[in-house]
C-alpha atoms as a PDB file:
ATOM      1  CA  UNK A   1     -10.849 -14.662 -29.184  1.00  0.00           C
ATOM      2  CA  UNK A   2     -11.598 -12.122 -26.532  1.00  0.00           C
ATOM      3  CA  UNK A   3     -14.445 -14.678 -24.915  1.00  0.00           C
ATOM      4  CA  UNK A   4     -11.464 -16.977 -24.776  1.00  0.00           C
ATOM      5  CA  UNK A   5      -9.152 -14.767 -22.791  1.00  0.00           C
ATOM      6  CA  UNK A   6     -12.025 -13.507 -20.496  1.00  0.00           C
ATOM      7  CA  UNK A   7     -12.704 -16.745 -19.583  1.00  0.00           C
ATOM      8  CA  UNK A   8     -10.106 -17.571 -16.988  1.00  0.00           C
ATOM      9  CA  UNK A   9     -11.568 -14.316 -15.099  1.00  0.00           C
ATOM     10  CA  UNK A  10     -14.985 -15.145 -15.531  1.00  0.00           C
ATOM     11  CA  UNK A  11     -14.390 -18.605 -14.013  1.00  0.00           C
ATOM     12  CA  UNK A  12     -11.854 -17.271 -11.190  1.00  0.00           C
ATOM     13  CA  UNK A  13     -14.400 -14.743 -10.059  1.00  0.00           C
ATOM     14  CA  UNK A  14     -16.950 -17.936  -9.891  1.00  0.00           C
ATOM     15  CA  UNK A  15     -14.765 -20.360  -8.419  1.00  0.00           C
ATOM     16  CA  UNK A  16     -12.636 -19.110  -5.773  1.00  0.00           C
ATOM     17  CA  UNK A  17     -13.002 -20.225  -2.635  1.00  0.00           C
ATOM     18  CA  UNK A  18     -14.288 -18.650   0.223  1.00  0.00           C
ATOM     19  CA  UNK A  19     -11.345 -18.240   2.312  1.00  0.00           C
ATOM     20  CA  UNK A  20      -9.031 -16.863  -0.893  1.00  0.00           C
ATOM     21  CA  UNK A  21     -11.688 -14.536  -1.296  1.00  0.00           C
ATOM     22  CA  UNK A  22     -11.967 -13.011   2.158  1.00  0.00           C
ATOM     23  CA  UNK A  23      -8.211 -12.859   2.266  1.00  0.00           C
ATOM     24  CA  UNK A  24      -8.921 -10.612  -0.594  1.00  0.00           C
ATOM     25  CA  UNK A  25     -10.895  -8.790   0.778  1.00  0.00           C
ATOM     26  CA  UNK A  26      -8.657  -8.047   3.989  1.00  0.00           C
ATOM     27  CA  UNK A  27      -6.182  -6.750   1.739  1.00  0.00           C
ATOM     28  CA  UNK A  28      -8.245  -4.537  -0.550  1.00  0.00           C
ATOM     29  CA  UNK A  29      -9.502  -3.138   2.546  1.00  0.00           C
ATOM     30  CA  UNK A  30      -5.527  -2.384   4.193  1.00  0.00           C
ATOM     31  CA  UNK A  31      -5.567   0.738   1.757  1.00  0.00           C
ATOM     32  CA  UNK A  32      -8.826   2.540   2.343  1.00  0.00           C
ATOM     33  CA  UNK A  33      -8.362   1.612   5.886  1.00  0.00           C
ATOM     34  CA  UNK A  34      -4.777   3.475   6.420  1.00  0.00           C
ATOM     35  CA  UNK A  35      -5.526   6.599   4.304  1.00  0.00           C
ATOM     36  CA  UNK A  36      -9.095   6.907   6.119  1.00  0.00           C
ATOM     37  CA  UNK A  37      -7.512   7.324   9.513  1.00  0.00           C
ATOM     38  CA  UNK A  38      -4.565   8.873   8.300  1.00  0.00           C
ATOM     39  CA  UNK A  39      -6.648  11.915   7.186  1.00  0.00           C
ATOM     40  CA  UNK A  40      -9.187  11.738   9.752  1.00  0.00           C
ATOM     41  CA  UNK A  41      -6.726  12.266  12.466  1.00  0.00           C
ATOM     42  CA  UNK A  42      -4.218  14.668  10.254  1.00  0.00           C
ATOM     43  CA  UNK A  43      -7.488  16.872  10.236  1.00  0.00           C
ATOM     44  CA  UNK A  44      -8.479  16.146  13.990  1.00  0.00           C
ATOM     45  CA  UNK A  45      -4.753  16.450  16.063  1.00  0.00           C
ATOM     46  CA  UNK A  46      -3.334  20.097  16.804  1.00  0.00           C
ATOM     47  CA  UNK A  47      -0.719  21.105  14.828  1.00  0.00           C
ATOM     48  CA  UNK A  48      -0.648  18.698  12.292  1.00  0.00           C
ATOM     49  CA  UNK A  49       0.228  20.317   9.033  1.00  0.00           C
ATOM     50  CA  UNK A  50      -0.121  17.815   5.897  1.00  0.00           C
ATOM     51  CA  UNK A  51       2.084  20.483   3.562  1.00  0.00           C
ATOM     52  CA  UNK A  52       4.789  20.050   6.927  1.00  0.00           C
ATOM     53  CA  UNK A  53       4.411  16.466   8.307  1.00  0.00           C
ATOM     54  CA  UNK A  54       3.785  13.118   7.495  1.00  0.00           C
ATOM     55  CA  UNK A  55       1.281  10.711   8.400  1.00  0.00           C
ATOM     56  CA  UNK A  56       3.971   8.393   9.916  1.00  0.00           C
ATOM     57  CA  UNK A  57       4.092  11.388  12.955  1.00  0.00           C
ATOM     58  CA  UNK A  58       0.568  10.776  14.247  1.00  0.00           C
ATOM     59  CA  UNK A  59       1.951   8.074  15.555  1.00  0.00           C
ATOM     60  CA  UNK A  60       3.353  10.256  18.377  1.00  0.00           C
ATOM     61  CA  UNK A  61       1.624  11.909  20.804  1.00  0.00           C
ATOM     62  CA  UNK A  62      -0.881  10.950  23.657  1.00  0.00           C
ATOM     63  CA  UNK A  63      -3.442   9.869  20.810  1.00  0.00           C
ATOM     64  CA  UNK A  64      -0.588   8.278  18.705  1.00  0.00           C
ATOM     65  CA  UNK A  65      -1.813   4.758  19.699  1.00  0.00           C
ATOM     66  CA  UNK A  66      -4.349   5.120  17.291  1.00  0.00           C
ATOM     67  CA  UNK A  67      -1.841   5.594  14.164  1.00  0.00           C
ATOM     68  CA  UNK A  68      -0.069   2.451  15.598  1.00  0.00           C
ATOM     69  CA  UNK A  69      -2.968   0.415  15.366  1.00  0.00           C
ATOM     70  CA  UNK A  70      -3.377   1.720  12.219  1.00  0.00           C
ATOM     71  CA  UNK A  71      -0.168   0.609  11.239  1.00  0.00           C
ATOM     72  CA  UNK A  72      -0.380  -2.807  12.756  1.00  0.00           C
ATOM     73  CA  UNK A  73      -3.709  -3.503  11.259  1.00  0.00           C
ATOM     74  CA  UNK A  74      -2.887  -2.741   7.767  1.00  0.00           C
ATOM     75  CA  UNK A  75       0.133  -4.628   7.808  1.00  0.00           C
ATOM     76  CA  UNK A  76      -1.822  -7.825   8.745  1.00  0.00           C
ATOM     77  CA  UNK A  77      -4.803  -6.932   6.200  1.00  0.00           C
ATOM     78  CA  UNK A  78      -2.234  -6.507   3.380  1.00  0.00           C
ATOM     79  CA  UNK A  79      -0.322  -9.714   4.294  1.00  0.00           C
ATOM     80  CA  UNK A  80      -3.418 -11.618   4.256  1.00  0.00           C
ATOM     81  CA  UNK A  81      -4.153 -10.107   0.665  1.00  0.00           C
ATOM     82  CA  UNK A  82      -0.612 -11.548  -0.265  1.00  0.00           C
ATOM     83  CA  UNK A  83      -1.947 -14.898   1.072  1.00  0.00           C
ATOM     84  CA  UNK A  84      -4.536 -14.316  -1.332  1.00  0.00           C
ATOM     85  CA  UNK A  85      -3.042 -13.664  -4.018  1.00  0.00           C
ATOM     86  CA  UNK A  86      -0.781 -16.372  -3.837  1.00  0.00           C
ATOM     87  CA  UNK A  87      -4.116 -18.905  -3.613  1.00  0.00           C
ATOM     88  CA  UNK A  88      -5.890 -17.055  -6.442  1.00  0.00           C
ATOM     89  CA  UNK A  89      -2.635 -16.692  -8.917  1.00  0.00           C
ATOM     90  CA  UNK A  90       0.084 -18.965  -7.573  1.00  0.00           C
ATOM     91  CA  UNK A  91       0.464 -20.767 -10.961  1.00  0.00           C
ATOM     92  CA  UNK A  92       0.174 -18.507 -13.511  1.00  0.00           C
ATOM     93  CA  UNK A  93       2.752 -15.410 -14.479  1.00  0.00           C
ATOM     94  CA  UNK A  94       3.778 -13.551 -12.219  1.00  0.00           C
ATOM     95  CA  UNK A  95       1.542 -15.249  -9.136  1.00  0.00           C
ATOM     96  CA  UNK A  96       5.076 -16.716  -7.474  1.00  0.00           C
ATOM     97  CA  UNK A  97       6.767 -13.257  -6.986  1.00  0.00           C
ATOM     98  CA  UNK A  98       3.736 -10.501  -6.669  1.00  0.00           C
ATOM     99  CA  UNK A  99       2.573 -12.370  -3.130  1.00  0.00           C
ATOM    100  CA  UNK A 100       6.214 -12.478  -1.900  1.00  0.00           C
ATOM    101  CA  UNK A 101       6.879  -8.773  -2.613  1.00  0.00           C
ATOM    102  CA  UNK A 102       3.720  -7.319  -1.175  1.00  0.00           C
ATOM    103  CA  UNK A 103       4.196  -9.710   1.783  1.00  0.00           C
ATOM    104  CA  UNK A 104       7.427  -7.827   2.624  1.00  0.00           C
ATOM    105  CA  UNK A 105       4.950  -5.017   1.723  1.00  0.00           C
ATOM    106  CA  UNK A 106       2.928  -5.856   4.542  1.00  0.00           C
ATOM    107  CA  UNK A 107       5.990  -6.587   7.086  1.00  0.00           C
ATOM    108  CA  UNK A 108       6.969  -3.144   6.379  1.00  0.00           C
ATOM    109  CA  UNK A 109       3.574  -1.750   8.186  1.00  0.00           C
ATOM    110  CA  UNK A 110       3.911  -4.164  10.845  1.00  0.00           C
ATOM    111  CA  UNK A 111       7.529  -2.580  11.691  1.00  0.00           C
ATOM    112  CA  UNK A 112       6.875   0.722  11.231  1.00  0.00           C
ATOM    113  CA  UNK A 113       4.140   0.437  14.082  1.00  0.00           C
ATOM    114  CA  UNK A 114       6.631  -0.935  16.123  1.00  0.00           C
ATOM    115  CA  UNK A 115       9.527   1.604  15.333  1.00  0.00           C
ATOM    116  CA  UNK A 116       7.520   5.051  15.400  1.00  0.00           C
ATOM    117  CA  UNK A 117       8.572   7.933  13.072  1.00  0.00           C
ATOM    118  CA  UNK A 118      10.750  10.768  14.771  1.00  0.00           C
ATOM    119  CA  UNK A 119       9.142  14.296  16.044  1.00  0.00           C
ATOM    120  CA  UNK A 120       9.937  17.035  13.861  1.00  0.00           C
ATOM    121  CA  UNK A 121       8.596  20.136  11.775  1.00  0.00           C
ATOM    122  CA  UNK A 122       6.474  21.353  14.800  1.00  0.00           C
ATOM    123  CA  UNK A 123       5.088  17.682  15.439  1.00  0.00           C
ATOM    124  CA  UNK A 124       3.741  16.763  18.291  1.00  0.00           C
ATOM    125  CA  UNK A 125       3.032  20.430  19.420  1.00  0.00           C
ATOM    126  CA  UNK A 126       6.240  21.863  20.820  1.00  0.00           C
ATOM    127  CA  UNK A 127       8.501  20.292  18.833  1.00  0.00           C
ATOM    128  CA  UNK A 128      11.524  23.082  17.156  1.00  0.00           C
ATOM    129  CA  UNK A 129      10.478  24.135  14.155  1.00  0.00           C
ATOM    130  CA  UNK A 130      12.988  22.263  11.947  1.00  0.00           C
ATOM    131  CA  UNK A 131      13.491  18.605  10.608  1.00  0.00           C
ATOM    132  CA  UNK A 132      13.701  15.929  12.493  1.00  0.00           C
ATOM    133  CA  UNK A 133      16.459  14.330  14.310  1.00  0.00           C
ATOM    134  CA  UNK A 134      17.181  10.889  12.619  1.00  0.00           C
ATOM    135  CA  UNK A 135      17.129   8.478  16.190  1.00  0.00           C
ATOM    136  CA  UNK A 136      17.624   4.527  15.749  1.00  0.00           C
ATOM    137  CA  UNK A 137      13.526   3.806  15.690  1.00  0.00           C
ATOM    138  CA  UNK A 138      13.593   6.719  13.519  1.00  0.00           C
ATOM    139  CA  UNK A 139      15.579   5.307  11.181  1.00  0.00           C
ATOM    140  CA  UNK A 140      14.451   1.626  11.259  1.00  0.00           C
ATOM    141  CA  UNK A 141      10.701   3.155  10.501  1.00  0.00           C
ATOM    142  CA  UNK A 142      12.172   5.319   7.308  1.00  0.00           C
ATOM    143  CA  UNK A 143      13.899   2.730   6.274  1.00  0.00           C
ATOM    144  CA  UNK A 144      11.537  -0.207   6.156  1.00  0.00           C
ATOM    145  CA  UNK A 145       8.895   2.296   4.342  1.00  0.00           C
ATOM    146  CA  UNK A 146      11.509   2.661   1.513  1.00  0.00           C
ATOM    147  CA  UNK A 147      11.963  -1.314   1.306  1.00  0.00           C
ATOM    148  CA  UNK A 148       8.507  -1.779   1.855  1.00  0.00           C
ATOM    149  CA  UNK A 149       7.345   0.647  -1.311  1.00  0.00           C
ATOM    150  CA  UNK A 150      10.100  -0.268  -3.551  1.00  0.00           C
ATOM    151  CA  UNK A 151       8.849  -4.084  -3.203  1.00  0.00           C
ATOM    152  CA  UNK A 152       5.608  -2.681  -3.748  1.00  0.00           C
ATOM    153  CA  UNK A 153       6.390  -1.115  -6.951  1.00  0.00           C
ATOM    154  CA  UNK A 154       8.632  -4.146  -8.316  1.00  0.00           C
ATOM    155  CA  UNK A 155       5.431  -6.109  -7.153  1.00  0.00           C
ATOM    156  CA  UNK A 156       3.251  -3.882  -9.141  1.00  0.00           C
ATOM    157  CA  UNK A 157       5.724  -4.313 -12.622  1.00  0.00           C
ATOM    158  CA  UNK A 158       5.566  -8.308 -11.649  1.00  0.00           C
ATOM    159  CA  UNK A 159       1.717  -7.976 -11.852  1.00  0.00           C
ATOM    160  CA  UNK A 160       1.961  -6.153 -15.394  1.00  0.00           C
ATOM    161  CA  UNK A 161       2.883  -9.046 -16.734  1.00  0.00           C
ATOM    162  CA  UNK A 162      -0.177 -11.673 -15.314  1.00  0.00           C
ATOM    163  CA  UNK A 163      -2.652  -8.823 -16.259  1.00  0.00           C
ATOM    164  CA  UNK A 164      -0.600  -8.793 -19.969  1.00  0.00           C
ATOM    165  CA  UNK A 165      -0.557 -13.105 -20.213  1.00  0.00           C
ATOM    166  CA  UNK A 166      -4.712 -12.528 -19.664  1.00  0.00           C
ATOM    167  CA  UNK A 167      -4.905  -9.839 -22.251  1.00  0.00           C
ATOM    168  CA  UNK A 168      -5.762  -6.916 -19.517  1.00  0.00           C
ATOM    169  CA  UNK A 169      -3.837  -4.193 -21.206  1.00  0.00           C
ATOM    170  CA  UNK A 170      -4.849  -1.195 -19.480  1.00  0.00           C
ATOM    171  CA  UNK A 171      -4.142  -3.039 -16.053  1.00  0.00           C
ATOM    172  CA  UNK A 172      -0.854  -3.875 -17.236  1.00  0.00           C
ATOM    173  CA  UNK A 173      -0.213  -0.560 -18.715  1.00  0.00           C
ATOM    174  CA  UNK A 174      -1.131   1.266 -15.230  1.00  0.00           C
ATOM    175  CA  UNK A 175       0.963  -1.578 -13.141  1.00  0.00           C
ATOM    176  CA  UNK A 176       3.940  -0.239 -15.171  1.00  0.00           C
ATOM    177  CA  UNK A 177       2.540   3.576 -15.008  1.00  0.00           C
ATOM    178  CA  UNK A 178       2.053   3.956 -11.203  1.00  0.00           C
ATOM    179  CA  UNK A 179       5.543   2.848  -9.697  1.00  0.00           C
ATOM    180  CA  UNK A 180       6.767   5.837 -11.773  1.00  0.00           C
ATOM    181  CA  UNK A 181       4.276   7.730  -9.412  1.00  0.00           C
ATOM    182  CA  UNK A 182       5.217   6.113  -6.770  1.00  0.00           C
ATOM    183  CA  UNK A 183       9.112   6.980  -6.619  1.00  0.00           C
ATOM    184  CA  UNK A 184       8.227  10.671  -8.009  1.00  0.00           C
ATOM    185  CA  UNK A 185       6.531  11.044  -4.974  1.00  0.00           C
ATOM    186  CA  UNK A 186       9.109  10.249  -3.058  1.00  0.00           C
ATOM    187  CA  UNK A 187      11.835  12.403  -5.035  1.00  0.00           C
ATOM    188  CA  UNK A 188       9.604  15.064  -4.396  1.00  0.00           C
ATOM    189  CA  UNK A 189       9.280  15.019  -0.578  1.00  0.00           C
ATOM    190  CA  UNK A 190      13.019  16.684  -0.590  1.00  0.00           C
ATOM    191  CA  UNK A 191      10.530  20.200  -1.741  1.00  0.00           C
ATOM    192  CA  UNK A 192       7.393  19.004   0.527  1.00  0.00           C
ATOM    193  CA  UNK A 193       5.935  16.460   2.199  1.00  0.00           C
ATOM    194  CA  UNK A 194       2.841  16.190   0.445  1.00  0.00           C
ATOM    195  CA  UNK A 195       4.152  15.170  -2.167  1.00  0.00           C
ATOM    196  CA  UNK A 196       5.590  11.520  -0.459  1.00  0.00           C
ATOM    197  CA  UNK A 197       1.954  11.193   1.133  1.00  0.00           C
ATOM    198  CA  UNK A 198       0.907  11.265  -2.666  1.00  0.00           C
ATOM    199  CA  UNK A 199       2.581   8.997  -3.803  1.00  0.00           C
ATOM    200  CA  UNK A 200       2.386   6.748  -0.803  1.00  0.00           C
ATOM    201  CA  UNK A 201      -0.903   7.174  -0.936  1.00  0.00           C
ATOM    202  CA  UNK A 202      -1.247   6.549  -4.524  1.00  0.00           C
ATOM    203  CA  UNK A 203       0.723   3.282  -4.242  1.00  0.00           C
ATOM    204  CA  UNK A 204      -1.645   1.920  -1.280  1.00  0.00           C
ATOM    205  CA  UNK A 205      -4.731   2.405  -4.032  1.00  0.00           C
ATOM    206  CA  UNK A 206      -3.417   1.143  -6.699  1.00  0.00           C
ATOM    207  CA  UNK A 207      -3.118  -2.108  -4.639  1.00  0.00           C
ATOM    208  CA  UNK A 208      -6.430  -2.171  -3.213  1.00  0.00           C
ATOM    209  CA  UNK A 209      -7.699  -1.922  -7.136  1.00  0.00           C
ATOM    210  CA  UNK A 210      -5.655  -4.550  -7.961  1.00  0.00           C
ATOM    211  CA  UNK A 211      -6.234  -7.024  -5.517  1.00  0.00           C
ATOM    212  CA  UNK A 212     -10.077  -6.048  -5.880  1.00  0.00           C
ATOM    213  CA  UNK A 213      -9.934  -7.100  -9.795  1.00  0.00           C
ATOM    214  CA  UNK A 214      -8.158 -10.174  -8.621  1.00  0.00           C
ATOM    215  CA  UNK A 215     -11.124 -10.761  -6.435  1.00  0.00           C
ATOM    216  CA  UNK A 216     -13.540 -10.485  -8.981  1.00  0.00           C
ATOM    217  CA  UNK A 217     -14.863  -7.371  -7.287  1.00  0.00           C
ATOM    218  CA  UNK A 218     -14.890  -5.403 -10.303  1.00  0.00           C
ATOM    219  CA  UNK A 219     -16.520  -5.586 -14.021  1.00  0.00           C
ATOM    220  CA  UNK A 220     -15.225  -8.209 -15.864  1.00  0.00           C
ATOM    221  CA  UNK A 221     -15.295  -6.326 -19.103  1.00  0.00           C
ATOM    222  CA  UNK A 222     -12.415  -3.900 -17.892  1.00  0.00           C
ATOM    223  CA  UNK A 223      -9.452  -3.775 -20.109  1.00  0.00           C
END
């Protein structure tokens, strides 16, 4: 019986085609990508406090270009991993809405490159002291990371149920698990920040290990 279930995953890994796979690929790699710069210049520009501001604020600055790109980048790798998905699962359960809602995953990158996060807690150097005064780009940039996570999430829980139809119960168990994470997270930010780069952050890996076992990039004997 469990040689019968495998098998669909054991042939997928096999047979997908080049270009599903490298779109795959793009969008295991958005993750990895965003959190790698993200700490790399949190622990690199003065002033930046992780307990105090979040990564979305490196986006300001003379050197703020880089967090853009960042942005930008990881919105097109993650959209291409939606593209991907869609190839590699579009006709089995849940393949129809998972690539839709971490599409409008990706789009919610893309804009909040383009609409930068507001100056605030000491950040960029000089800034008062306090929070941060909500401006219009401000807002469209908080705004499309709360849409963009909460497809995430419902993406995730859409997942849990192609990883259940193949048998993968611990994959469906943690697709229900981490969106739990995910929004605690973000309730916590009202005490500190860190605690909504958490659970960002947390949300970003979970995706890149999911769209890595839907590559085939990891064992097959995983349950």
């Amino acid at each position: 019986m469990t040689q019968a279930i495998d098998a669909p995953f054991a042939h997928r890994a096999v047979s997908t085609p080049l270009a599903t796979r490298a779109l795959l690929v793009a969008g295991a790699a958005a993750g990895p990508l965003f959190l790698g710069v993200g700490v790399i210049e949190g622990l690199t520009r003065n002033g930046f406090d992780f307990t105090r501001n979040a990564i979305s604020q490196l986006s300001l600055g003379s050197p703020g270009w880089i967090q853009v790109v960042s942005f930008l980048l990881t919105g097109v790798l993650i959209t291409a991993g939606a593209v991907g998905i869609r190839r590699a699962i579009g006709h089995t359960a849940g393949g129809t809405w998972a690539p839709r809602l971490i599409g409008v995953f990706g789009a919610s990158f893309l804009l909040a490159g383009v609409f930068t996060a507001d100056p605030g807690a000491g950040f960029p150097v000089g800034t008062p002291d306090g929070p941060a005064t909500l401006s219009a780009h401000g807002s469209v940039h908080m705004l499309s990371g709360m849409v963009g996570y909460l497809a995430l999430c419902a993406a995730l829980l859409v997942l849990a149920r192609h990883f259940a139809a193949h048998a993968r119960r611990g994959w469906a168990r943690t697709c229900r698990i981490v969106p739990v994470g995910i929004l605690a997270g973000f309730a916590g930010s009202a005490t500190t920040v860190a605690a909504f780069t958490v659970g960002a952050g947390l949300g970003l890996l979970m995706l890149t290990a999911v769209i890595a076992r839907l590559a085939g990039l990891t064992s097959t004997s995983e349950r």
